[in-house]
N, C-alpha and C. Protein backbone atom coordinates (compact mmCIF):
# COMPACT_ATOMS: atom_id res chain seq x y z
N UNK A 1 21.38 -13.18 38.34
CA UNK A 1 19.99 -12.91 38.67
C UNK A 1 19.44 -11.76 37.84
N UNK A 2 20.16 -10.91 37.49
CA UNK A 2 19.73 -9.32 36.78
C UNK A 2 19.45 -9.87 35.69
N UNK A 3 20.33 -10.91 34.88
CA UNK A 3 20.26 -11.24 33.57
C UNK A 3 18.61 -12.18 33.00
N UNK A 4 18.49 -12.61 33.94
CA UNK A 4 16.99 -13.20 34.09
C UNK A 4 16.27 -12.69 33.93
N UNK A 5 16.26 -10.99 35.03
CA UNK A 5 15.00 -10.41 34.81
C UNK A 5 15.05 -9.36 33.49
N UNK A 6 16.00 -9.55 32.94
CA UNK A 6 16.24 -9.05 31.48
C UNK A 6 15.75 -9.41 30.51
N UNK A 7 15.81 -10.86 30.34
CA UNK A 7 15.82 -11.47 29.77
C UNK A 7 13.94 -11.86 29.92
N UNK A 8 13.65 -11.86 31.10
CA UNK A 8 12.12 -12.16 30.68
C UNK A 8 11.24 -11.15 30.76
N UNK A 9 12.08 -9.76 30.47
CA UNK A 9 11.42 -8.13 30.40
C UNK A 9 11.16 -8.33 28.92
N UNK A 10 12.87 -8.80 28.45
CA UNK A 10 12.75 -8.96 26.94
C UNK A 10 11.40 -9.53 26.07
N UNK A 11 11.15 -11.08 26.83
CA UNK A 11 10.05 -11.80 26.45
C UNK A 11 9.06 -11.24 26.26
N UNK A 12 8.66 -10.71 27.54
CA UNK A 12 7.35 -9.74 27.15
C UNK A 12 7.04 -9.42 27.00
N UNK A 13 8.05 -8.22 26.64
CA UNK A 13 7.73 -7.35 25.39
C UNK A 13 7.94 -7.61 24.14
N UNK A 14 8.50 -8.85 23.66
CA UNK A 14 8.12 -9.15 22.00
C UNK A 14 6.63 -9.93 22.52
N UNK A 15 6.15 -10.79 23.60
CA UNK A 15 5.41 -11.51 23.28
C UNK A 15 3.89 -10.22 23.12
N UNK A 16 4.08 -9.15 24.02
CA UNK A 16 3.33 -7.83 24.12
C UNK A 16 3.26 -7.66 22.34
N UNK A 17 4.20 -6.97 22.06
CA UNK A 17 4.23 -6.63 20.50
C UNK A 17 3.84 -7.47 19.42
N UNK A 18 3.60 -9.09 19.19
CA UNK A 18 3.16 -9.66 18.68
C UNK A 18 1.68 -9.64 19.38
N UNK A 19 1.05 -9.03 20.54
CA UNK A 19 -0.72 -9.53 20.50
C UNK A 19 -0.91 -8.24 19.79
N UNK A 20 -0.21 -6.95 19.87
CA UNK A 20 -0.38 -6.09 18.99
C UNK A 20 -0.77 -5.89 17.96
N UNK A 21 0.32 -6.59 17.67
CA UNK A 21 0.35 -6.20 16.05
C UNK A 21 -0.90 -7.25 15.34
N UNK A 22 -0.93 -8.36 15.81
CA UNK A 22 -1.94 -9.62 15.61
C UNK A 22 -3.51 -9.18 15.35
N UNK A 23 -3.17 -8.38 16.91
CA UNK A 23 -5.06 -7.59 17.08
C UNK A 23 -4.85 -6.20 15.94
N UNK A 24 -4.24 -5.63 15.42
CA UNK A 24 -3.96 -4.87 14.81
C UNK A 24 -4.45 -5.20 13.02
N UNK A 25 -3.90 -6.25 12.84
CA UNK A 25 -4.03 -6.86 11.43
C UNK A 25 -5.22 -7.31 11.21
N UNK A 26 -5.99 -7.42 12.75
CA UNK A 26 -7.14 -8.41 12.43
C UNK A 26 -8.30 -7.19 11.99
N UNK A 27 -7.92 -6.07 13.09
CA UNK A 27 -9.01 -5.44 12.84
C UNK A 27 -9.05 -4.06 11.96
N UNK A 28 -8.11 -4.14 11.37
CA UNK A 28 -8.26 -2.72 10.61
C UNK A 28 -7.99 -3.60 9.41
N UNK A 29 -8.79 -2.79 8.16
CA UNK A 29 -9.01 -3.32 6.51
C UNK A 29 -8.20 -3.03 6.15
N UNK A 30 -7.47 -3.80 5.58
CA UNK A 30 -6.51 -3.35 4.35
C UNK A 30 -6.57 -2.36 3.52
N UNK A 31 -5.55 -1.81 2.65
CA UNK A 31 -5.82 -0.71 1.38
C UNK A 31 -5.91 -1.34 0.70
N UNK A 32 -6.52 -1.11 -0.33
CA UNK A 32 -7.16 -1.56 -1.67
C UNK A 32 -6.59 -0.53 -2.31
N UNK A 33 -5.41 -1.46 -3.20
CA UNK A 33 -4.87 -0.07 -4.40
C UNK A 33 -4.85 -0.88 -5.92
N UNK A 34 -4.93 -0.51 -6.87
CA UNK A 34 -5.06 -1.08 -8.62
C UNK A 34 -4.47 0.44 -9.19
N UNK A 35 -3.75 -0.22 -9.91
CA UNK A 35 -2.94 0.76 -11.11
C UNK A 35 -2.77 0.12 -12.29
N UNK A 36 -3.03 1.13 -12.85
CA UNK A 36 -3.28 0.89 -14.35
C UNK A 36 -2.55 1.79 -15.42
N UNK A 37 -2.03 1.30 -16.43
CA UNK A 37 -1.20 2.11 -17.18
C UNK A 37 -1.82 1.95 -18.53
N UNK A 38 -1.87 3.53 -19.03
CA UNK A 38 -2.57 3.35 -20.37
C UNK A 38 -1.50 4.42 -21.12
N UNK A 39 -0.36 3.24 -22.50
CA UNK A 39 0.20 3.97 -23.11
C UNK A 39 -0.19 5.17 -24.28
N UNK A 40 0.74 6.32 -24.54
CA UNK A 40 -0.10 7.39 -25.78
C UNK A 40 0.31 6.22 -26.70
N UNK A 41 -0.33 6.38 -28.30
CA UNK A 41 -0.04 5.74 -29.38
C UNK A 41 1.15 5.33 -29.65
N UNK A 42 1.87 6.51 -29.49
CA UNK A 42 3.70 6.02 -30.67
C UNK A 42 4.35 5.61 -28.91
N UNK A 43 3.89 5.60 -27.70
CA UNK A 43 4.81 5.18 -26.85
C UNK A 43 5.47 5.71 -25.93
N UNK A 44 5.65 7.60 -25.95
CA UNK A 44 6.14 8.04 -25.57
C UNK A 44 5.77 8.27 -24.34
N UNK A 45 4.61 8.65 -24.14
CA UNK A 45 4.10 8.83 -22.40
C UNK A 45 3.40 7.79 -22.13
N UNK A 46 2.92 7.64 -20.99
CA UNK A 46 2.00 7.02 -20.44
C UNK A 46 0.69 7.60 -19.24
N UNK A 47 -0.53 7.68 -19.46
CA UNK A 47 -1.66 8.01 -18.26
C UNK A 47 -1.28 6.64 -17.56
N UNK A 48 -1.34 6.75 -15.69
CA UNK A 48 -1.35 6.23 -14.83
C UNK A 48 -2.48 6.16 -14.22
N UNK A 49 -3.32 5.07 -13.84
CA UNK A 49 -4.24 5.44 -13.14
C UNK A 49 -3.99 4.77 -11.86
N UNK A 50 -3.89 5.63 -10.68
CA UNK A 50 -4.17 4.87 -9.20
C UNK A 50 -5.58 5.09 -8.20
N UNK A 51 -6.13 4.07 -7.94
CA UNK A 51 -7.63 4.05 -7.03
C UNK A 51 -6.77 3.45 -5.83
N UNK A 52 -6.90 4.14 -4.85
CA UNK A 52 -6.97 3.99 -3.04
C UNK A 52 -7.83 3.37 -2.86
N UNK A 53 -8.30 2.76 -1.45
CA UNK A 53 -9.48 2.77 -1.22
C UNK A 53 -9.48 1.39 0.04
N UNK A 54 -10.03 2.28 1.32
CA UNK A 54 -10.26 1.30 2.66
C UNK A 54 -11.43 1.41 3.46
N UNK A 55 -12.10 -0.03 3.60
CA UNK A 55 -13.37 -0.01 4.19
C UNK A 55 -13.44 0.09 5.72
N UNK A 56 -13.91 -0.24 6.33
CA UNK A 56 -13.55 -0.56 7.72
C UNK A 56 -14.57 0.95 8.29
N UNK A 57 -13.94 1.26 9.99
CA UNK A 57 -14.82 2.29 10.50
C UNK A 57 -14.37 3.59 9.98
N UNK A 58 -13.15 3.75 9.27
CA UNK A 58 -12.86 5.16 8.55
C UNK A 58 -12.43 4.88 7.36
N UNK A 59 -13.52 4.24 6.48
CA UNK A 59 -13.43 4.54 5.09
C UNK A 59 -12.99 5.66 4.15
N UNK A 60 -11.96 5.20 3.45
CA UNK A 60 -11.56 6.30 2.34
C UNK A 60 -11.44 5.76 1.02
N UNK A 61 -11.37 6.70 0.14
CA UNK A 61 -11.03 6.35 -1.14
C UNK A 61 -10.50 7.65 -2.39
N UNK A 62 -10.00 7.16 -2.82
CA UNK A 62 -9.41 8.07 -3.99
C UNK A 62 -9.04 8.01 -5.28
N UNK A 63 -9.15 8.47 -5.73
CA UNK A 63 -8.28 8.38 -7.56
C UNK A 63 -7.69 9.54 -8.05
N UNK A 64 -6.24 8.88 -8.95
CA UNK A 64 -5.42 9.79 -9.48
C UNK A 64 -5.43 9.24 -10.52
N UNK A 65 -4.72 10.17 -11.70
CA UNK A 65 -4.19 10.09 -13.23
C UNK A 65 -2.68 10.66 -13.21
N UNK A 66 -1.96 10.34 -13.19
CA UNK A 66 -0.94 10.68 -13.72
C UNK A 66 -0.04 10.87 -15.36
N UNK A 67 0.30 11.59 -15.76
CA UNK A 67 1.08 11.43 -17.07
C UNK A 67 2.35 12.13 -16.97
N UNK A 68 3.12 11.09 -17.28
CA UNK A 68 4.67 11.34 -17.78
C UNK A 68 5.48 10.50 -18.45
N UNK A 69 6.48 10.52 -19.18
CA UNK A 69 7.05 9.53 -19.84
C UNK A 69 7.04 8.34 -19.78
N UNK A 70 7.04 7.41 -20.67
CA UNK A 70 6.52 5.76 -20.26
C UNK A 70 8.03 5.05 -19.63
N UNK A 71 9.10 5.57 -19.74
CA UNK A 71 10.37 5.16 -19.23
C UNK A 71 10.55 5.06 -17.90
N UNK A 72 9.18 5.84 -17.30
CA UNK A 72 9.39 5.82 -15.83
C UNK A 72 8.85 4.52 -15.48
N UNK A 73 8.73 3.88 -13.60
CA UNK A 73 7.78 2.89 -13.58
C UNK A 73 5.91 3.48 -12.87
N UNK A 74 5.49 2.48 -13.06
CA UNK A 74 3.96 3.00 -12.75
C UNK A 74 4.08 3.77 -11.08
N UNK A 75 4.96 2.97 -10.45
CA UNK A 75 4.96 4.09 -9.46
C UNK A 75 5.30 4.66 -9.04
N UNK A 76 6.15 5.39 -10.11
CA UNK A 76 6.37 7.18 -10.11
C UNK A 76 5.04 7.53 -9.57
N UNK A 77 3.72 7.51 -9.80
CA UNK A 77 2.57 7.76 -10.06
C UNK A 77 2.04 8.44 -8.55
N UNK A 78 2.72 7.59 -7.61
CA UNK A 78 2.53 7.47 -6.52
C UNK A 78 3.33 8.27 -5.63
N UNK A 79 4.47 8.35 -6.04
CA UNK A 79 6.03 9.08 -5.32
C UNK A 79 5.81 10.57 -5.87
N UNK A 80 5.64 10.85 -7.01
CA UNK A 80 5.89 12.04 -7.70
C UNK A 80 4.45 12.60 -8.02
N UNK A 81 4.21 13.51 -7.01
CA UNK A 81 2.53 14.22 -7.19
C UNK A 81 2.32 15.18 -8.40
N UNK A 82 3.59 15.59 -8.32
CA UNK A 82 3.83 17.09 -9.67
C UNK A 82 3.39 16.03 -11.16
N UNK A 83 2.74 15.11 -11.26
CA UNK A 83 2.68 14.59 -12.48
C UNK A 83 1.01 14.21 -12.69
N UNK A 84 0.29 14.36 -11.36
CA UNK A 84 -0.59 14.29 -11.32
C UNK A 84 -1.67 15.19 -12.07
N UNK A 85 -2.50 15.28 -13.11
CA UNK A 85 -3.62 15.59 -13.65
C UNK A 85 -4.65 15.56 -13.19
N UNK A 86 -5.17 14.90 -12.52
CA UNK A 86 -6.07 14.63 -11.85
C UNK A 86 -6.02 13.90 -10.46
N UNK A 87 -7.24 14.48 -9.67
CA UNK A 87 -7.05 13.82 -8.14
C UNK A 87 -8.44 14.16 -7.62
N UNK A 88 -9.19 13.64 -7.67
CA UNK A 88 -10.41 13.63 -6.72
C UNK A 88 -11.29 12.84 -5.42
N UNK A 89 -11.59 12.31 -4.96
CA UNK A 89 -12.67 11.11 -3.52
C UNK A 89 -13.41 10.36 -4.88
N UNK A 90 -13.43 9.44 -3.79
CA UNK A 90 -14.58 8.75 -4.86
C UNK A 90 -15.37 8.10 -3.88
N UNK A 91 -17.04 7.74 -3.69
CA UNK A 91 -18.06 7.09 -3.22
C UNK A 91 -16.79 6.10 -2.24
N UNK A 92 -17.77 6.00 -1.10
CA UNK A 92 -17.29 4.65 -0.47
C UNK A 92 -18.29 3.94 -0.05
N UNK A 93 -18.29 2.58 -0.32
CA UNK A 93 -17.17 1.80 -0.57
C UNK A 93 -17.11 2.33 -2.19
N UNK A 94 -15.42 2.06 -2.72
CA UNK A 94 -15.67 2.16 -4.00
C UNK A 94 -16.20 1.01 -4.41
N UNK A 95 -16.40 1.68 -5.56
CA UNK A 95 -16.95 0.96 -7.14
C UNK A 95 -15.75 0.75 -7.99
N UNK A 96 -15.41 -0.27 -8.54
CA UNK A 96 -14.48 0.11 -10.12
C UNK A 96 -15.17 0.51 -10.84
N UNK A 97 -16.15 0.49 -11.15
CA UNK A 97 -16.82 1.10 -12.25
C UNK A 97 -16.76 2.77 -12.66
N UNK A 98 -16.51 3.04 -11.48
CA UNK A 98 -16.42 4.62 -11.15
C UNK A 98 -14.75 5.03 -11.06
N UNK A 99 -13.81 3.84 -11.68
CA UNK A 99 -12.64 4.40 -11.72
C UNK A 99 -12.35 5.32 -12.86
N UNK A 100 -11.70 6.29 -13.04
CA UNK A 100 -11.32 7.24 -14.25
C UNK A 100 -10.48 6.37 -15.15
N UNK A 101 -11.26 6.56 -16.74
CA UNK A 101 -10.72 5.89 -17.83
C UNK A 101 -9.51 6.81 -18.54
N UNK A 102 -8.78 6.63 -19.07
CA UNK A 102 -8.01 7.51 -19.85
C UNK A 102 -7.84 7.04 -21.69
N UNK A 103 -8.30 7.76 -22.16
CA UNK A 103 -8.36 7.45 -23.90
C UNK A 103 -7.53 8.45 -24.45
N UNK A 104 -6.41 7.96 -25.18
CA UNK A 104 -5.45 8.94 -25.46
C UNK A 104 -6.31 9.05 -27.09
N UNK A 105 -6.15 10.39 -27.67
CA UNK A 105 -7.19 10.68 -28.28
C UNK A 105 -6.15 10.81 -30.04
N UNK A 106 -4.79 11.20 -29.13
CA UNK A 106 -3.94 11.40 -30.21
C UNK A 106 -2.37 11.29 -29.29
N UNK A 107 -1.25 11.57 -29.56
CA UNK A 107 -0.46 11.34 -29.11
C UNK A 107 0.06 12.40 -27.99
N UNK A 108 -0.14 13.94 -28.20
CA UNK A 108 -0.37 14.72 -27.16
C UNK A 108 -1.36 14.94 -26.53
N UNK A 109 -2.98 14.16 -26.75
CA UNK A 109 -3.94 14.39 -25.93
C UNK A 109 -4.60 13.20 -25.65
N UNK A 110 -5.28 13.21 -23.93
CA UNK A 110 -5.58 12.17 -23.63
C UNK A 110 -7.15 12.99 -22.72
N UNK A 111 -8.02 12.06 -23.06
CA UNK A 111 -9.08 12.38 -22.55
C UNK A 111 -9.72 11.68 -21.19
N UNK A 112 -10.18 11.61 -19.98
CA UNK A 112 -10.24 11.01 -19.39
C UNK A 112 -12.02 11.13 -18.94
N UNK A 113 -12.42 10.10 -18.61
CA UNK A 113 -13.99 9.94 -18.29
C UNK A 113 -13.97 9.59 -16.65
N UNK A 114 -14.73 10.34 -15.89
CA UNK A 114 -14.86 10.16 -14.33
C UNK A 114 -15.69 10.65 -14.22
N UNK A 115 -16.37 9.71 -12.84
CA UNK A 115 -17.21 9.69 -11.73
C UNK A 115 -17.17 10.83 -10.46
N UNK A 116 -18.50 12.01 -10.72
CA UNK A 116 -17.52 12.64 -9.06
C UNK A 116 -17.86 12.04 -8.16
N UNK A 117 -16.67 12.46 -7.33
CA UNK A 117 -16.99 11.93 -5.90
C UNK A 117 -17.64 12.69 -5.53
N UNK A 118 -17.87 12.70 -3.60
CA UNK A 118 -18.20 13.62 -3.06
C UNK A 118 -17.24 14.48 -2.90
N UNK A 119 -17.77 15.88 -2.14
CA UNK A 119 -17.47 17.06 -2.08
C UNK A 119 -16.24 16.98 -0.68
N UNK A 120 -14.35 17.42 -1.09
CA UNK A 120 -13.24 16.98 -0.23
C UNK A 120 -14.15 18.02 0.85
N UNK A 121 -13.00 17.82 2.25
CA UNK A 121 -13.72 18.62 3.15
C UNK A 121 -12.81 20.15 2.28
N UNK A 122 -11.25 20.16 1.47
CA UNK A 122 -10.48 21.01 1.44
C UNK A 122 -10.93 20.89 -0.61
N UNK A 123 -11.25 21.54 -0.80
CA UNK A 123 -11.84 21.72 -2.53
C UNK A 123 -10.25 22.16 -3.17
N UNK A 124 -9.40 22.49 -2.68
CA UNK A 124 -8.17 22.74 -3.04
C UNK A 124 -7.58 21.74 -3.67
N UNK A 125 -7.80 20.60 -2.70
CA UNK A 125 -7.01 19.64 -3.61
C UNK A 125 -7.39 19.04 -4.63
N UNK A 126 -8.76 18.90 -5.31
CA UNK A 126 -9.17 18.46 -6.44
C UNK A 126 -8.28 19.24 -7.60
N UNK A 127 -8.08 18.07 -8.38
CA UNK A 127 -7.16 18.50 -9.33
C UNK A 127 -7.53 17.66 -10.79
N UNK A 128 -7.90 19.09 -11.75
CA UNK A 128 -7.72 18.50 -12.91
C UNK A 128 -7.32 20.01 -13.75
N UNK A 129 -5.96 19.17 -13.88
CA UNK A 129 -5.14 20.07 -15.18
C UNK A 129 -5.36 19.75 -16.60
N UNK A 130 -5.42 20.53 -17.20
CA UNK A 130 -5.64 21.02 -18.45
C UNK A 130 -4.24 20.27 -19.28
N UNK A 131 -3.31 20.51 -18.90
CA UNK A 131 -2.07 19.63 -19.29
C UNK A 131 -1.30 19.19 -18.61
N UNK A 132 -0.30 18.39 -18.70
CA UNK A 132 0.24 17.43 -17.87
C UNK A 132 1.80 18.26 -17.48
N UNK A 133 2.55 17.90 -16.60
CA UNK A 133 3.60 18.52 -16.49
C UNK A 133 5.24 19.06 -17.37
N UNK A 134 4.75 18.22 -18.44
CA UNK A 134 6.08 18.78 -19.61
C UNK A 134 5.09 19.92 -20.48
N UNK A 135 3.85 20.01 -20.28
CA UNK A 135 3.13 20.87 -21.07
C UNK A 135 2.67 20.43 -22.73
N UNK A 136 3.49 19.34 -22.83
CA UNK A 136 3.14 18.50 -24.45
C UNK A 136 1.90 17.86 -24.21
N UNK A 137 1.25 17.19 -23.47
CA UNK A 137 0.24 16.43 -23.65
C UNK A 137 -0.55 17.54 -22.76
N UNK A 138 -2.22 17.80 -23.39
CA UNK A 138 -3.57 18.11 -23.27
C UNK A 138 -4.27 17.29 -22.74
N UNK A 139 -5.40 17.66 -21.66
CA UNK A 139 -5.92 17.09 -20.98
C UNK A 139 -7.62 17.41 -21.31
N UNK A 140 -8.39 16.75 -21.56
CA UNK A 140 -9.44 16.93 -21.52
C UNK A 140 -10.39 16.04 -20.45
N UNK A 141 -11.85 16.30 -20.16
CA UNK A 141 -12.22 15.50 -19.45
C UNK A 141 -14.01 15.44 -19.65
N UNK A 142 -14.64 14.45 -19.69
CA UNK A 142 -15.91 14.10 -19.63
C UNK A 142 -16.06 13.62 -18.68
N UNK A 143 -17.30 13.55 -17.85
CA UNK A 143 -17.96 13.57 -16.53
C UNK A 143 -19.23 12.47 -17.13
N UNK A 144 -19.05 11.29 -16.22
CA UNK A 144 -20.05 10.23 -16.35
C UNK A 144 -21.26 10.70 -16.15
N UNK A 145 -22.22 10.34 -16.31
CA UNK A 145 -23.95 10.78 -15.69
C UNK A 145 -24.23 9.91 -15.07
């Protein structure tokens, strides 16, 4: 008799956890992520670009640049923040249009063109370095109008 009511405690709570998760999937938006890899000339590094970005009732969005050796995979980009060059919000909903381009200009310098976002609530974390974390590649940056 015990094993019964075990057994249909069990039920109900997977059948519980599947309306969950069901009503869960239905109603919250997905992330919207695109990465993009733009190699330097001779090969050696690579700019990463990653855009975040979820619509729904708490919209967010973001963009990073990353640069570090092209031997890594693109999503180092993601795992490893210390490589990051850049990090700012971007408009929501995004735009691609307003994603940050990266033009490597020469083989230690890469220039990047972006959109600002709005203003973080924490201004700390906006990030644009001047050079990238081995200190060989230069960072420059132009600001869309």
């Amino acid at each position: 008799m015990k094993s019964k009511v075990v057994i249909i405690v069990f039920a109900i709570g997977v059948v519980l956890a599947t309306a969950v998760s069901v009503y869960m999937s239905r109603t919250i938006a997905p992330v919207q992520k695109t990465v993009t890899a733009v190699p330097s000339p001779d090969g050696r590094y690579k700019a990463v670009v990653v855009s975040l970005s979820q619509g729904g009732s708490a919209p967010f969005c973001y963009d990073t640049v990353s640069i570090f050796l092209a031997m890594y995979p693109n999503d180092f980009a993601e795992s490893e923040t210390g490589y990051q060059v850049y990090w700012s919000p971007c408009a929501t909903p995004a735009n691609p249009a307003d994603t940050p381009v990266v033009k490597w200009l020469a083989n230690n310098a890469a220039q990047i063109t972006y959109t600002p976002g709005p203003k973080p609530a924490d201004p700390r974390k906006l990030r644009r370095r001047e050079v990238d974390a081995s200190r060989f590649v230069k960072v420059t940056y132009v600001e869309r109008k």
